[in-house]
C-alpha atoms as a PDB file:
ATOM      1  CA  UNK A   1      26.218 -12.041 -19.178  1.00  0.00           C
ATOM      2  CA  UNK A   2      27.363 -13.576 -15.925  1.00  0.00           C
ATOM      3  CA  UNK A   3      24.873 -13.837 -13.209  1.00  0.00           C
ATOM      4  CA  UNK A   4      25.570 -13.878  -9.432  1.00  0.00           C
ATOM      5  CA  UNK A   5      23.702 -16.851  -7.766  1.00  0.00           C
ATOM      6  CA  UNK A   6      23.866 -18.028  -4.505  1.00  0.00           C
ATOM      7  CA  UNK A   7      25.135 -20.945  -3.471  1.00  0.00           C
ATOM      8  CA  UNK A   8      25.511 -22.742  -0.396  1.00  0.00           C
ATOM      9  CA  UNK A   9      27.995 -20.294   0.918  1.00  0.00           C
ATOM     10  CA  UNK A  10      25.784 -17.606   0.294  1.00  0.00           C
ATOM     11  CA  UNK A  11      28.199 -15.803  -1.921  1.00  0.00           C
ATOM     12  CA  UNK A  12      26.896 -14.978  -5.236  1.00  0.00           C
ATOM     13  CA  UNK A  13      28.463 -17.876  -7.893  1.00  0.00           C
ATOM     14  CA  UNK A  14      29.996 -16.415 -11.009  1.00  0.00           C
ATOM     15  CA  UNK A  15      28.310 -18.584 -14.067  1.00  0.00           C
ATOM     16  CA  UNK A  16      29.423 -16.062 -16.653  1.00  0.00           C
ATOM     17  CA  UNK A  17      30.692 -13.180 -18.525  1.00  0.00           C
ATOM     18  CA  UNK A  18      28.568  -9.783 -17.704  1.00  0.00           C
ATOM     19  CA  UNK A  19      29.683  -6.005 -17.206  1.00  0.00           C
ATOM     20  CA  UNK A  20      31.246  -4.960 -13.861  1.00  0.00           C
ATOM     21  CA  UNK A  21      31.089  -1.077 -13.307  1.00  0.00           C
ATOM     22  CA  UNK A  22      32.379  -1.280  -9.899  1.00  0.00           C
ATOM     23  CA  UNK A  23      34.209  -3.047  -7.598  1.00  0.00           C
ATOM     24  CA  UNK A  24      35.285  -1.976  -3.833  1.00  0.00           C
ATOM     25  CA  UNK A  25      37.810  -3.681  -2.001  1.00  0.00           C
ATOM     26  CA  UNK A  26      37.588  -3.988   2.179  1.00  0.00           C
ATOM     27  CA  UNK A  27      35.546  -5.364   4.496  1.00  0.00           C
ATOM     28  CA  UNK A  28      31.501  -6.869   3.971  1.00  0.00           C
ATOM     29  CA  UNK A  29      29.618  -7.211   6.442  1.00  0.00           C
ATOM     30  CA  UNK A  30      25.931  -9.484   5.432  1.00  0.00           C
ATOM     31  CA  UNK A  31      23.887 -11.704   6.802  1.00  0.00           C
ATOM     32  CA  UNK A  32      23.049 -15.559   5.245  1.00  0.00           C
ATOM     33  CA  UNK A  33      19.816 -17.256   5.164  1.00  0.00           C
ATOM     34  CA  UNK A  34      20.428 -19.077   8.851  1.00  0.00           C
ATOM     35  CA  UNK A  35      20.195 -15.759  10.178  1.00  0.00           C
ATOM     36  CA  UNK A  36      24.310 -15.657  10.871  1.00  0.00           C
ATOM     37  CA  UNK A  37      26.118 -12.540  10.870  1.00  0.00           C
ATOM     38  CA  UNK A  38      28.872 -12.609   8.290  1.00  0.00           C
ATOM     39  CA  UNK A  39      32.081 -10.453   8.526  1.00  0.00           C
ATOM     40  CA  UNK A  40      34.068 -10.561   4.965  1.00  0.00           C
ATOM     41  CA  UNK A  41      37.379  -8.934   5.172  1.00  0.00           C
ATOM     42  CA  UNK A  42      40.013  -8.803   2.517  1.00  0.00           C
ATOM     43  CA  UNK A  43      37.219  -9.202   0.544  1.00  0.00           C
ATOM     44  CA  UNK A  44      36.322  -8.263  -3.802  1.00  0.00           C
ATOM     45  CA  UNK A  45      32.812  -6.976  -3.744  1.00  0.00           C
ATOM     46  CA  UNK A  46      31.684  -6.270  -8.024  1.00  0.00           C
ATOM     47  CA  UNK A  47      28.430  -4.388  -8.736  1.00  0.00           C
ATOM     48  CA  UNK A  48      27.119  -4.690 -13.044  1.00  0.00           C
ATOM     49  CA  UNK A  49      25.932  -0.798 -14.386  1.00  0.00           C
ATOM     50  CA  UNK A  50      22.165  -1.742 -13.236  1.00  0.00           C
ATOM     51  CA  UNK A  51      22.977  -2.047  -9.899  1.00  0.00           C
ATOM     52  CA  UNK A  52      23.284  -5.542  -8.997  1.00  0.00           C
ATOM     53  CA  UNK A  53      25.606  -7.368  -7.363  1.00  0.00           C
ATOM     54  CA  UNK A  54      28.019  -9.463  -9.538  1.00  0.00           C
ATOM     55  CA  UNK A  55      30.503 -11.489  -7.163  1.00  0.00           C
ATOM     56  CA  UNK A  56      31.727 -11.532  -3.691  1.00  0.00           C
ATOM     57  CA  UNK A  57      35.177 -12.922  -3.639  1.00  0.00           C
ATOM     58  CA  UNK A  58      38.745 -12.888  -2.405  1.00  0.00           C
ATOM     59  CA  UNK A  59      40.819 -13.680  -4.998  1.00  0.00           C
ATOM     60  CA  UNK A  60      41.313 -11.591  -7.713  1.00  0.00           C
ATOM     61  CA  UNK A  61      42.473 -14.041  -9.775  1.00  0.00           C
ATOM     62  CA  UNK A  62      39.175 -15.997  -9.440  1.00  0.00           C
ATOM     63  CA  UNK A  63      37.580 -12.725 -10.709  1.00  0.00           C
ATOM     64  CA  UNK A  64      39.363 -11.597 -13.727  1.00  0.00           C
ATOM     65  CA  UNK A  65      38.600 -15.157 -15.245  1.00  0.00           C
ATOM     66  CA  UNK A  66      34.928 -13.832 -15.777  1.00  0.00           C
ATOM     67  CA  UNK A  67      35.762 -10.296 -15.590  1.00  0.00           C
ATOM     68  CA  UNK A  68      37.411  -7.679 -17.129  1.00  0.00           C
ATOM     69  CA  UNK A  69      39.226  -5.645 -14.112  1.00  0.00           C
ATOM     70  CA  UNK A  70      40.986  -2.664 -14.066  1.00  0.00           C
ATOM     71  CA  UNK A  71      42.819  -2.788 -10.650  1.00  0.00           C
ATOM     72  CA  UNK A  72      43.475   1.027 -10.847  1.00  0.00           C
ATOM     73  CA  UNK A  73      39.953   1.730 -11.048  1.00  0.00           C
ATOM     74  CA  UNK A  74      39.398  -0.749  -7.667  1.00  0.00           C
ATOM     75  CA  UNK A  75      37.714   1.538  -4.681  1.00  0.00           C
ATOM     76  CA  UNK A  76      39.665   0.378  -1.680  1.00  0.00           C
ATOM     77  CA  UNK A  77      37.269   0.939   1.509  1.00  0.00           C
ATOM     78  CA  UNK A  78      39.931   1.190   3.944  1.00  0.00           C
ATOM     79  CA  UNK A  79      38.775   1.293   7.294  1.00  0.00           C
ATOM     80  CA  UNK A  80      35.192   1.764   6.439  1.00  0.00           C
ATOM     81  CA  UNK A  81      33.187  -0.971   5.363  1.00  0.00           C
ATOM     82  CA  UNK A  82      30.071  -2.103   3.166  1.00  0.00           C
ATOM     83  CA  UNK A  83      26.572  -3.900   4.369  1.00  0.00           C
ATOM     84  CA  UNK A  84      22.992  -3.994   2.539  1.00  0.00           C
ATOM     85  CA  UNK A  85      20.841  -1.657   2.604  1.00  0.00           C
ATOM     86  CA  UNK A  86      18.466  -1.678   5.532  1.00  0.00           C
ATOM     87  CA  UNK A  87      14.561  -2.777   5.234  1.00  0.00           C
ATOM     88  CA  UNK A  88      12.014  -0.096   7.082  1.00  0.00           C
ATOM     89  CA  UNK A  89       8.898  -2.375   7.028  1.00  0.00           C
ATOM     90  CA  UNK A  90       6.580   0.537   9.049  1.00  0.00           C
ATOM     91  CA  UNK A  91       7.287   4.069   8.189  1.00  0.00           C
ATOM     92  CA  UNK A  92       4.673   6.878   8.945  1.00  0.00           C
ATOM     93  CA  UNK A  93       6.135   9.502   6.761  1.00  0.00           C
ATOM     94  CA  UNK A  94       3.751  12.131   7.303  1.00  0.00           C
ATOM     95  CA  UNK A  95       4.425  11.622  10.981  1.00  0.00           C
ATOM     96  CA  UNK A  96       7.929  12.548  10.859  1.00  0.00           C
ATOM     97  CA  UNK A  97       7.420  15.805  11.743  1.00  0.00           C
ATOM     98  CA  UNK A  98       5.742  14.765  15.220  1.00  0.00           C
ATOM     99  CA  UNK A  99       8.274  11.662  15.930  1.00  0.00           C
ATOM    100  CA  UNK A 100       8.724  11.040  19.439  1.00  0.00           C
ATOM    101  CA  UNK A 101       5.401  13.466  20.830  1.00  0.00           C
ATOM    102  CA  UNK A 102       3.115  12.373  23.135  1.00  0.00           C
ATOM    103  CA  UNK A 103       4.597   9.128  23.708  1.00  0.00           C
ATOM    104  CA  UNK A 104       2.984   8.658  27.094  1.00  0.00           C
ATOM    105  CA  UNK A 105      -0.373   8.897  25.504  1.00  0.00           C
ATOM    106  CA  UNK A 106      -2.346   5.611  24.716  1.00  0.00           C
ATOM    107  CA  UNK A 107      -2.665   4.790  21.149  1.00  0.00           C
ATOM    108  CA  UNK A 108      -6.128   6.134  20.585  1.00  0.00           C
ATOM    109  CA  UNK A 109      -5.729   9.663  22.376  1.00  0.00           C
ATOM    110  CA  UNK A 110      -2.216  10.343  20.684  1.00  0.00           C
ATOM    111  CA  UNK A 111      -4.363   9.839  17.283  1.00  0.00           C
ATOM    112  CA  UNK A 112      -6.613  12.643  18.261  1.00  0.00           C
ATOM    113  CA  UNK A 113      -4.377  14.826  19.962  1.00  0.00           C
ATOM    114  CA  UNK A 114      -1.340  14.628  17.168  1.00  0.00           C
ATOM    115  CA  UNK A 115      -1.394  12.791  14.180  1.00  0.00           C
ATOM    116  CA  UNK A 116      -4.996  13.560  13.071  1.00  0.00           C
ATOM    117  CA  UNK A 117      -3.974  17.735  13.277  1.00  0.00           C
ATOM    118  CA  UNK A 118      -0.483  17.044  11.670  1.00  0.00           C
ATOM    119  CA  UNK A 119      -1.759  14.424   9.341  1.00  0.00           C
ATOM    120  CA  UNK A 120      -4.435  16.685   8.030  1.00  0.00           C
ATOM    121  CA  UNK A 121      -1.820  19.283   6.843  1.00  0.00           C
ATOM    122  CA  UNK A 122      -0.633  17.494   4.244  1.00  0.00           C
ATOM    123  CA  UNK A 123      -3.564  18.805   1.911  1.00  0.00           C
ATOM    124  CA  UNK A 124      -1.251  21.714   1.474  1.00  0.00           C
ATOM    125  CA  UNK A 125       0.784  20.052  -1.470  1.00  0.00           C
ATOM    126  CA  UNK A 126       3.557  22.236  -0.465  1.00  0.00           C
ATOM    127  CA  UNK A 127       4.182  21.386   2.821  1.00  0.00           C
ATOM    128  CA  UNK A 128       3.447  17.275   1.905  1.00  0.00           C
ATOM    129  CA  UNK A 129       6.924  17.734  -0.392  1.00  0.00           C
ATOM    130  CA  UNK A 130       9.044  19.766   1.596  1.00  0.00           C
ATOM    131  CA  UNK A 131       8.083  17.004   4.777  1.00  0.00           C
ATOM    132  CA  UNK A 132       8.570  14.287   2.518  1.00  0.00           C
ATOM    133  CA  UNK A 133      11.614  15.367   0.639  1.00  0.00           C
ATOM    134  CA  UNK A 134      13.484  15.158   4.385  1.00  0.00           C
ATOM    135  CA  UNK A 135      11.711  12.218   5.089  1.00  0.00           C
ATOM    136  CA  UNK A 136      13.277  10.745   2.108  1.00  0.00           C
ATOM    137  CA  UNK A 137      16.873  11.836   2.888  1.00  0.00           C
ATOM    138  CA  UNK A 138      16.656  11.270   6.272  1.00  0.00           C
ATOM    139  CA  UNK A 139      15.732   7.568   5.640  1.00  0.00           C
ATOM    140  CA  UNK A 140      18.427   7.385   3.294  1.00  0.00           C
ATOM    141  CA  UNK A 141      21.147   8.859   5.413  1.00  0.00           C
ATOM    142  CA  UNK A 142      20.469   6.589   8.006  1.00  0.00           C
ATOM    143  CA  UNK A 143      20.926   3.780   5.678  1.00  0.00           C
ATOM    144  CA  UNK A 144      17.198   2.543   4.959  1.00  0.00           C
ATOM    145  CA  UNK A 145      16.992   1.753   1.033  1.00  0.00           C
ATOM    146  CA  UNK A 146      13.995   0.158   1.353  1.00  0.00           C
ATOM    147  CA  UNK A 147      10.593   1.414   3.064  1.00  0.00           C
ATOM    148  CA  UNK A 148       6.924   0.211   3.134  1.00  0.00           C
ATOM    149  CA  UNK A 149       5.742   4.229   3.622  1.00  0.00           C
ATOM    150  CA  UNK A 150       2.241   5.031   5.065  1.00  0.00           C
ATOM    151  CA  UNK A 151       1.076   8.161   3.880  1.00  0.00           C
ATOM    152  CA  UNK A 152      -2.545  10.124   4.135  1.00  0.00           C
ATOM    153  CA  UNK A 153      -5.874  10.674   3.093  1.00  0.00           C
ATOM    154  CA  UNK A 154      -4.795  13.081   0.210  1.00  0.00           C
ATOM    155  CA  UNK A 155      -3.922  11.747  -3.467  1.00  0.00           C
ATOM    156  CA  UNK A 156      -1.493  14.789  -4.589  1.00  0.00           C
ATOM    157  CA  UNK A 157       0.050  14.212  -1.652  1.00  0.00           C
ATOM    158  CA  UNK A 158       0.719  10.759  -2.000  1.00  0.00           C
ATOM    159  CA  UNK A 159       1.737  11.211  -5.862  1.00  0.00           C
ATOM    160  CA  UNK A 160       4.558  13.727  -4.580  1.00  0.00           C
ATOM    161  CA  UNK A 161       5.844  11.106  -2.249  1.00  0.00           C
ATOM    162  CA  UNK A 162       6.145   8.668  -5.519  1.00  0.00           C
ATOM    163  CA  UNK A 163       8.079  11.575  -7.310  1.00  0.00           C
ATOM    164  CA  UNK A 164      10.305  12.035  -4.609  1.00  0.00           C
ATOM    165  CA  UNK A 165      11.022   8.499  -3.538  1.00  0.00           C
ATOM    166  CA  UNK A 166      11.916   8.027  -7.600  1.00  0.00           C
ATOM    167  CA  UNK A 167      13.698  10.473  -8.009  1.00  0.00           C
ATOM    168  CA  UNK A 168      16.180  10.220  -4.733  1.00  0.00           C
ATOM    169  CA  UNK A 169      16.393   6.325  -5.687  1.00  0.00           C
ATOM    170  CA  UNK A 170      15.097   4.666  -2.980  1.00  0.00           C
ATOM    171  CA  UNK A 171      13.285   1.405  -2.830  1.00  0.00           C
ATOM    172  CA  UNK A 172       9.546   2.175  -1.710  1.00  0.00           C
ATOM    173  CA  UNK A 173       5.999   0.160  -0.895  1.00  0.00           C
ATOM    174  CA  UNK A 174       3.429   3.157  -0.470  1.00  0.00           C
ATOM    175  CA  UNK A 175       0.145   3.180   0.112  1.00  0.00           C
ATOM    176  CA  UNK A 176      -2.511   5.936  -0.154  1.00  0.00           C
ATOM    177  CA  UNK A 177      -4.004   5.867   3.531  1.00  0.00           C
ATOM    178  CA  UNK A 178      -7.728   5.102   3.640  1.00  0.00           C
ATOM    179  CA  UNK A 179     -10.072   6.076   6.404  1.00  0.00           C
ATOM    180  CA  UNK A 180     -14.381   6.847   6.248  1.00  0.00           C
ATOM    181  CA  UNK A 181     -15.411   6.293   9.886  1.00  0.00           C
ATOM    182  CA  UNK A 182     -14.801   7.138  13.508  1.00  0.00           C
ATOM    183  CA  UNK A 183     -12.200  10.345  12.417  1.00  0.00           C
ATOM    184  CA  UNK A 184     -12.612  14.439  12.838  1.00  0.00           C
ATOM    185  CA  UNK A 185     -14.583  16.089  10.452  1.00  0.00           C
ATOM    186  CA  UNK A 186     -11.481  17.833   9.487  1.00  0.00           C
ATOM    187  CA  UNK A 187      -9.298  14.608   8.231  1.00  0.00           C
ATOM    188  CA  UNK A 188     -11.735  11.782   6.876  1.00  0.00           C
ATOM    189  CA  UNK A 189     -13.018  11.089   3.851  1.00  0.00           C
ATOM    190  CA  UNK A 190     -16.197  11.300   2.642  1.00  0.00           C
ATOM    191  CA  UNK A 191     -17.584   7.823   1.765  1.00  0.00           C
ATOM    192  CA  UNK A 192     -16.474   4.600   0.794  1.00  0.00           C
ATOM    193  CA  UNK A 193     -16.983   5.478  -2.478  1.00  0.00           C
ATOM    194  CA  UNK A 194     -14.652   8.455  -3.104  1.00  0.00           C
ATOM    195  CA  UNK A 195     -11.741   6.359  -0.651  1.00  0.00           C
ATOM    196  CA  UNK A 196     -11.587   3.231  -3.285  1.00  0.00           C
ATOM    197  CA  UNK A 197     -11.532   5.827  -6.554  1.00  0.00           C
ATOM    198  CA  UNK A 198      -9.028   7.720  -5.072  1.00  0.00           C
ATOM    199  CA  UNK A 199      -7.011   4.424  -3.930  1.00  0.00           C
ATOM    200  CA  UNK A 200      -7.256   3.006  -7.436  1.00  0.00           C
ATOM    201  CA  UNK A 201      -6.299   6.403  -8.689  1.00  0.00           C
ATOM    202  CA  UNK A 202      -3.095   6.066  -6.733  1.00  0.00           C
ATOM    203  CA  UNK A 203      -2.722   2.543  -7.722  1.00  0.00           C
ATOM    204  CA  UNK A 204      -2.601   3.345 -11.177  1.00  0.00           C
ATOM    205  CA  UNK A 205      -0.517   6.723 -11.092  1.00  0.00           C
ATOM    206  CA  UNK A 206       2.190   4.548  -9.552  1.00  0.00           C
ATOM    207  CA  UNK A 207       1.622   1.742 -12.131  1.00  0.00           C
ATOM    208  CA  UNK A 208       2.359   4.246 -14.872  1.00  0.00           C
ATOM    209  CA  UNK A 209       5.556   5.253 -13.756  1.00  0.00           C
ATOM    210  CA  UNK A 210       6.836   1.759 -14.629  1.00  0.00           C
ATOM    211  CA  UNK A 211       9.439   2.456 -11.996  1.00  0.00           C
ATOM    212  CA  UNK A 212      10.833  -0.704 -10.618  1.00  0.00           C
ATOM    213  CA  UNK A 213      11.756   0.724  -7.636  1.00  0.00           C
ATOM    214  CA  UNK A 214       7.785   1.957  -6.232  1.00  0.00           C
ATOM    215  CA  UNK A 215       5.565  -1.003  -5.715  1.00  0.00           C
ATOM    216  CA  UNK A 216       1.874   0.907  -4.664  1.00  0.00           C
ATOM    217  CA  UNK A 217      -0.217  -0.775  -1.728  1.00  0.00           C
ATOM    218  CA  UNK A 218      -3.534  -0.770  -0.636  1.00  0.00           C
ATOM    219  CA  UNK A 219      -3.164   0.631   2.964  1.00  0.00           C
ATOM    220  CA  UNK A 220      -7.124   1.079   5.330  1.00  0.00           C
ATOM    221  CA  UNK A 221      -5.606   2.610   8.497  1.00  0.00           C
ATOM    222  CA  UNK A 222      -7.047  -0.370  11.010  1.00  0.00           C
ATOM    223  CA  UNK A 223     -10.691  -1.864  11.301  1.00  0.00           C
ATOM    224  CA  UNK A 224     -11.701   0.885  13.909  1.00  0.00           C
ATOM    225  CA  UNK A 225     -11.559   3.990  10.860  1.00  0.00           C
ATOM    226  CA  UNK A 226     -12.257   1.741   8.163  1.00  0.00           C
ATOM    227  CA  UNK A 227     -16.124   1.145   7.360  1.00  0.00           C
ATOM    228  CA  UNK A 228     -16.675  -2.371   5.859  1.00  0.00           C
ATOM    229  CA  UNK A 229     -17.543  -1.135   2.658  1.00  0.00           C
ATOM    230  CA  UNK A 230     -14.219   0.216   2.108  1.00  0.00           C
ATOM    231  CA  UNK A 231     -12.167  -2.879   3.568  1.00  0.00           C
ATOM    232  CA  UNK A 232     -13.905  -4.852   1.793  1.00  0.00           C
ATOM    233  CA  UNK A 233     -13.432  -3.135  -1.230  1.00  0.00           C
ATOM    234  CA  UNK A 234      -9.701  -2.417  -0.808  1.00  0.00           C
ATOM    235  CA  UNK A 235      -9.279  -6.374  -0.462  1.00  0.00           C
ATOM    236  CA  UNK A 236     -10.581  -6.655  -3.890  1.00  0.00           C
ATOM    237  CA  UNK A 237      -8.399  -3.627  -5.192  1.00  0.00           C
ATOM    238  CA  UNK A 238      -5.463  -5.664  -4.077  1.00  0.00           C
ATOM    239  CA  UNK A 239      -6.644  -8.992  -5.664  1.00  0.00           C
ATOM    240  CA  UNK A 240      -6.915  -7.171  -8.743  1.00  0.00           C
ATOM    241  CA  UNK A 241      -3.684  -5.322  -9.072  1.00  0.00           C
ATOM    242  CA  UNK A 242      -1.869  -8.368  -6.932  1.00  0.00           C
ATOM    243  CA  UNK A 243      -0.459  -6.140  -4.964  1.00  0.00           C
ATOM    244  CA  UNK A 244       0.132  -5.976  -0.937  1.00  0.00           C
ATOM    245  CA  UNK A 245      -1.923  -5.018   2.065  1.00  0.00           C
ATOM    246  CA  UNK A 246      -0.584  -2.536   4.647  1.00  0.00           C
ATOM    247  CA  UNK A 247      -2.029  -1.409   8.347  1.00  0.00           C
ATOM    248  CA  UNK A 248      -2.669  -2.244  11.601  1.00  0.00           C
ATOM    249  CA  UNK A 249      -3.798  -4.635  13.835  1.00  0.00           C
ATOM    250  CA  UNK A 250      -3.924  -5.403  17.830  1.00  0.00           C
ATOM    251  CA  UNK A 251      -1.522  -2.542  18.914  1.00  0.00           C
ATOM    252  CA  UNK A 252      -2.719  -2.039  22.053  1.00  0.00           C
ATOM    253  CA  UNK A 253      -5.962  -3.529  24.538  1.00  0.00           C
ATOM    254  CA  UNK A 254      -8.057  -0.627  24.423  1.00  0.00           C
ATOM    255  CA  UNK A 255      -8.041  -0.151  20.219  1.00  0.00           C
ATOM    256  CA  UNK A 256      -8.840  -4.244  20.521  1.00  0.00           C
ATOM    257  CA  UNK A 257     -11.285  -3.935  22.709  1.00  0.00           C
ATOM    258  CA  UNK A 258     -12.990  -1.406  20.856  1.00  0.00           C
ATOM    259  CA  UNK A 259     -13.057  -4.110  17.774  1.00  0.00           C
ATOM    260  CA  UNK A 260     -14.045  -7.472  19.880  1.00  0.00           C
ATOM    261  CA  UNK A 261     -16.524  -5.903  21.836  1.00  0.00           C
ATOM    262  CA  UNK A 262     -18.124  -3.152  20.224  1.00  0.00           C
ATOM    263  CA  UNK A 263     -17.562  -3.083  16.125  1.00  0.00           C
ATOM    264  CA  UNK A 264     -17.131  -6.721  15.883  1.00  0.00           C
ATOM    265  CA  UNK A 265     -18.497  -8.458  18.963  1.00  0.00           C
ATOM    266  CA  UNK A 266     -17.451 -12.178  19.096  1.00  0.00           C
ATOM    267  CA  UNK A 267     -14.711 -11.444  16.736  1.00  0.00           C
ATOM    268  CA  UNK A 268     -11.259 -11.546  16.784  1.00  0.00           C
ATOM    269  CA  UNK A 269      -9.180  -8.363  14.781  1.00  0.00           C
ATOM    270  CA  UNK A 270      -7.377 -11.061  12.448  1.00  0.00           C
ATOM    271  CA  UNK A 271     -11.266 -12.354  11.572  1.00  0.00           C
ATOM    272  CA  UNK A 272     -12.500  -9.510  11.246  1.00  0.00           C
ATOM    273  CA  UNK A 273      -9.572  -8.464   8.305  1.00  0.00           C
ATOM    274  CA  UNK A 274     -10.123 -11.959   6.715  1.00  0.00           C
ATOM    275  CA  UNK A 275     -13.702 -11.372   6.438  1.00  0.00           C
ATOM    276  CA  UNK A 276     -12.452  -8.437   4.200  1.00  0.00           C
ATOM    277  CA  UNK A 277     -10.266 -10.613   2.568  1.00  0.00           C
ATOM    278  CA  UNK A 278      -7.489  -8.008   3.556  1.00  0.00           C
ATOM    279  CA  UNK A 279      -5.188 -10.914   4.710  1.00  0.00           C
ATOM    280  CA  UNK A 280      -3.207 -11.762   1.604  1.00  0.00           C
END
């Protein structure tokens, strides 16, 4: 079929003949590789059955040489208009239902005060997928198609998410979150150990989906809950799956201070993540 390349326009170039499902007629509003804001109006946007874009072009002409076009079957936008799908890079979902608490609080005291309690919940597999099922539509709604989630400690949890994000059709990098030091007794896990089996666990539940839209992560919450056994060993997890790394790093002076002086003296935070081999 025809495929939609990019050319120095950054409009996709028709090459050849492929299946067109859909095509909406209005305004386009993108972005090209030099950062410029793009406003197309008047504009023929095609999209084949899978999903992918097939042309953006103004003449309709142009189009029905590669295309077979019914015009009555042409969604006319009107006065809405079309843009990508927007990219979350850093989304706590099991922190949704505490967004916006305790914002005055330095990093390290709104850990203990909120998110460890309302983190820790979400061994209740029943509560984890009611939380993230709105996670998931509210993301959606407001336009985010893609997300690089960070969950919690709990595998069945993090499974659910998987099944959710699936099934809505979203885009998704999750990670089960990984944590063996410096946390309440009540949300930690146990060793090093049982962390990495459950991580690969994860790793491999999402791998045998063989969804194209969930790509799993290794995610160790930041160097200060992480011991080094288990960064370490979640480096090596992602070398061996070749997948990414997701978590934290200088967020605020007292969390790096707690690193350079006291877990790592004479370190920096980046170092200390290299040593790990967590920097990929």
């Amino acid at each position: 079929g025809i495929n939609a390349e990019y050319g120095e326009s950054g409009h996709p170039e028709m090459t050849s003949s492929i299946s067109v499902s859909l095509v909406f007629f209005g305004s386009f509003i993108h972005s090209l590789p030099t950062k410029q804001l793009k406003i197309e109006e008047n504009t023929y946007i095609g999209v084949t059955s899978d999903g992918r874009l097939a042309f953006i072009e103004k003449s309709l002409d142009k189009i029905k040489e590669h295309f077979v076009i019914e015009e009555e079957k042409i969604i006319a936008l009107g006065r809405k208009f079309l843009l990508p799908g927007f990219i979350d890079t850093h989304f706590h979902a099991p922190q949704y239902t505490i967004a916006g608490t305790g914002i005055l609080l330095p990093l390290l005291e709104w850990l203990e005060k909120y998110t460890f309690p309302t983190e820790a919940q979400y061994s209740n597999l029943n509560f984890a997928r009611d939380i993230y099922q709105k996670v998931v539509n509210r993301t959606l709604k407001n336009g985010s198609t893609t997300v690089c989630y960070h969950t919690t400690i709990h595998l069945e949890a993090c499974k659910a998410l998987v099944d959710i994000v699936i099934k809505s059709g979203q885009r998704a990098f999750i990670g089960k979150l990984s944590m063996d030091r410096n946390a309440p007794d009540f949300y930690i896990e146990t060793s090093a150990e049982q962390s990495l089996k459950e991580s690969e666990a994860f790793i491999q539940y999402v791998l045998d989906t063989k969804s194209d839209l969930i790509t799993p992560t290794v995610t160790p919450r930041f160097a200060i809950t992480c011991s080094d056994a288990l960064m370490t060993g979640l480096g090596q997890l992602a070398k061996k799956y070749s997948i990414p790394v997701q978590t934290h790093s200088n967020e605020n002076l007292s969390e790096i201070a707690l690193i350079e002086n006291e877990l790592y003296p004479g370190k920096t935070y980046i170092q200390v993540y290299d040593e790990m081999e967590l920097l990929t």
